[in-house]
Protein backbone atom coordinates (compact mmCIF):
# COMPACT_ATOMS: atom_id res chain seq x y z
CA UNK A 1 9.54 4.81 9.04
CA UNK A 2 11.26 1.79 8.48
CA UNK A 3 9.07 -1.49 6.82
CA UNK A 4 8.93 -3.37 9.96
CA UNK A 5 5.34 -3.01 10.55
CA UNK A 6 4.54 -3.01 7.46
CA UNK A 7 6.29 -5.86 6.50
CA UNK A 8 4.77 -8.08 8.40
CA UNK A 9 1.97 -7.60 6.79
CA UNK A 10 3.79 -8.62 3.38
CA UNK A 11 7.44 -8.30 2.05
CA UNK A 12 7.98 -5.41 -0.04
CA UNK A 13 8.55 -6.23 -3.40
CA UNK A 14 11.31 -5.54 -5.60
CA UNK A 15 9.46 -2.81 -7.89
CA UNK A 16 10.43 0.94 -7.22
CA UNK A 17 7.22 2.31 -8.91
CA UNK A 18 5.10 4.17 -6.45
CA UNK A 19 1.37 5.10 -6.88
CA UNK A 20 0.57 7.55 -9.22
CA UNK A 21 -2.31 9.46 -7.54
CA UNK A 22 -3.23 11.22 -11.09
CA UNK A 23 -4.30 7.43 -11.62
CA UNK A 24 -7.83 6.79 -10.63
CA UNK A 25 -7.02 3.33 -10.37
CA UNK A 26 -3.88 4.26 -8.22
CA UNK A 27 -6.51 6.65 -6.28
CA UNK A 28 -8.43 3.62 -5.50
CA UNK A 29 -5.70 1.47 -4.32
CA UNK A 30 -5.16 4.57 -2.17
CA UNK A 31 -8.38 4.63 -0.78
CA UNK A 32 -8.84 0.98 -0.07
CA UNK A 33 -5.60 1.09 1.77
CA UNK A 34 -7.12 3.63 3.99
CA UNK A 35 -10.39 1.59 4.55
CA UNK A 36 -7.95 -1.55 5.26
CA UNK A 37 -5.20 0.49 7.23
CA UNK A 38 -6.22 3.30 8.63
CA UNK A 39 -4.93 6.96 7.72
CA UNK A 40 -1.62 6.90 9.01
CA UNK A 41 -0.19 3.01 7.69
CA UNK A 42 -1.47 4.29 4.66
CA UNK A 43 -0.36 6.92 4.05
CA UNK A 44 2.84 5.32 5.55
CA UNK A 45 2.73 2.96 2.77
CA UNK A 46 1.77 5.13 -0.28
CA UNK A 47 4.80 7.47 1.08
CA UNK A 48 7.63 4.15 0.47
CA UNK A 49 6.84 4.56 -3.21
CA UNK A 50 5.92 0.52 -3.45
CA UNK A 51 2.90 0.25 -5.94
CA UNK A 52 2.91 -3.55 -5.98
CA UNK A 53 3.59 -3.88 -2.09
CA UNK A 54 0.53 -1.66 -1.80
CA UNK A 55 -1.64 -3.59 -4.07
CA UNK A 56 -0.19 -7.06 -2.45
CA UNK A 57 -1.22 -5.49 1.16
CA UNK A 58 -4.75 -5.37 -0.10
CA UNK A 59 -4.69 -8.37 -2.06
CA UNK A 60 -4.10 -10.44 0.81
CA UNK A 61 -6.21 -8.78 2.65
CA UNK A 62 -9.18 -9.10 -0.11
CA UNK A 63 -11.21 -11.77 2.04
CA UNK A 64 -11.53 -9.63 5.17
């Protein structure tokens, strides 16, 4: 999937770090993404390997 969709949401950043899902903070990130995304984007998103796009998808999302 390319970052189209997801991009608009916000730019991904220049970090290559991806979640680390033995992390429960990572876990939560995770799961928030799924509560603010749905499933699929999600898991769309975890897949890219992005760990501060992630967390910059929820922060801006924070007030919703």
């Amino acid at each position: 999937m390319s970052q189209g969709a997801l991009g608009v949401l916000r730019p991904p950043s220049d970090m290559t770090d991806g979640l680390d899902l033995s992390d429960p903070a990572d876990v939560d990130v995770a799961t928030r993404l799924r509560d603010v995304l749905g499933d699929f984007f999600a898991d769309k998103l975890i897949a890219m390997g992005d760990a501060a796009w992630a967390r910059a998808v929820l922060n801006d999302h924070s007030s919703s």
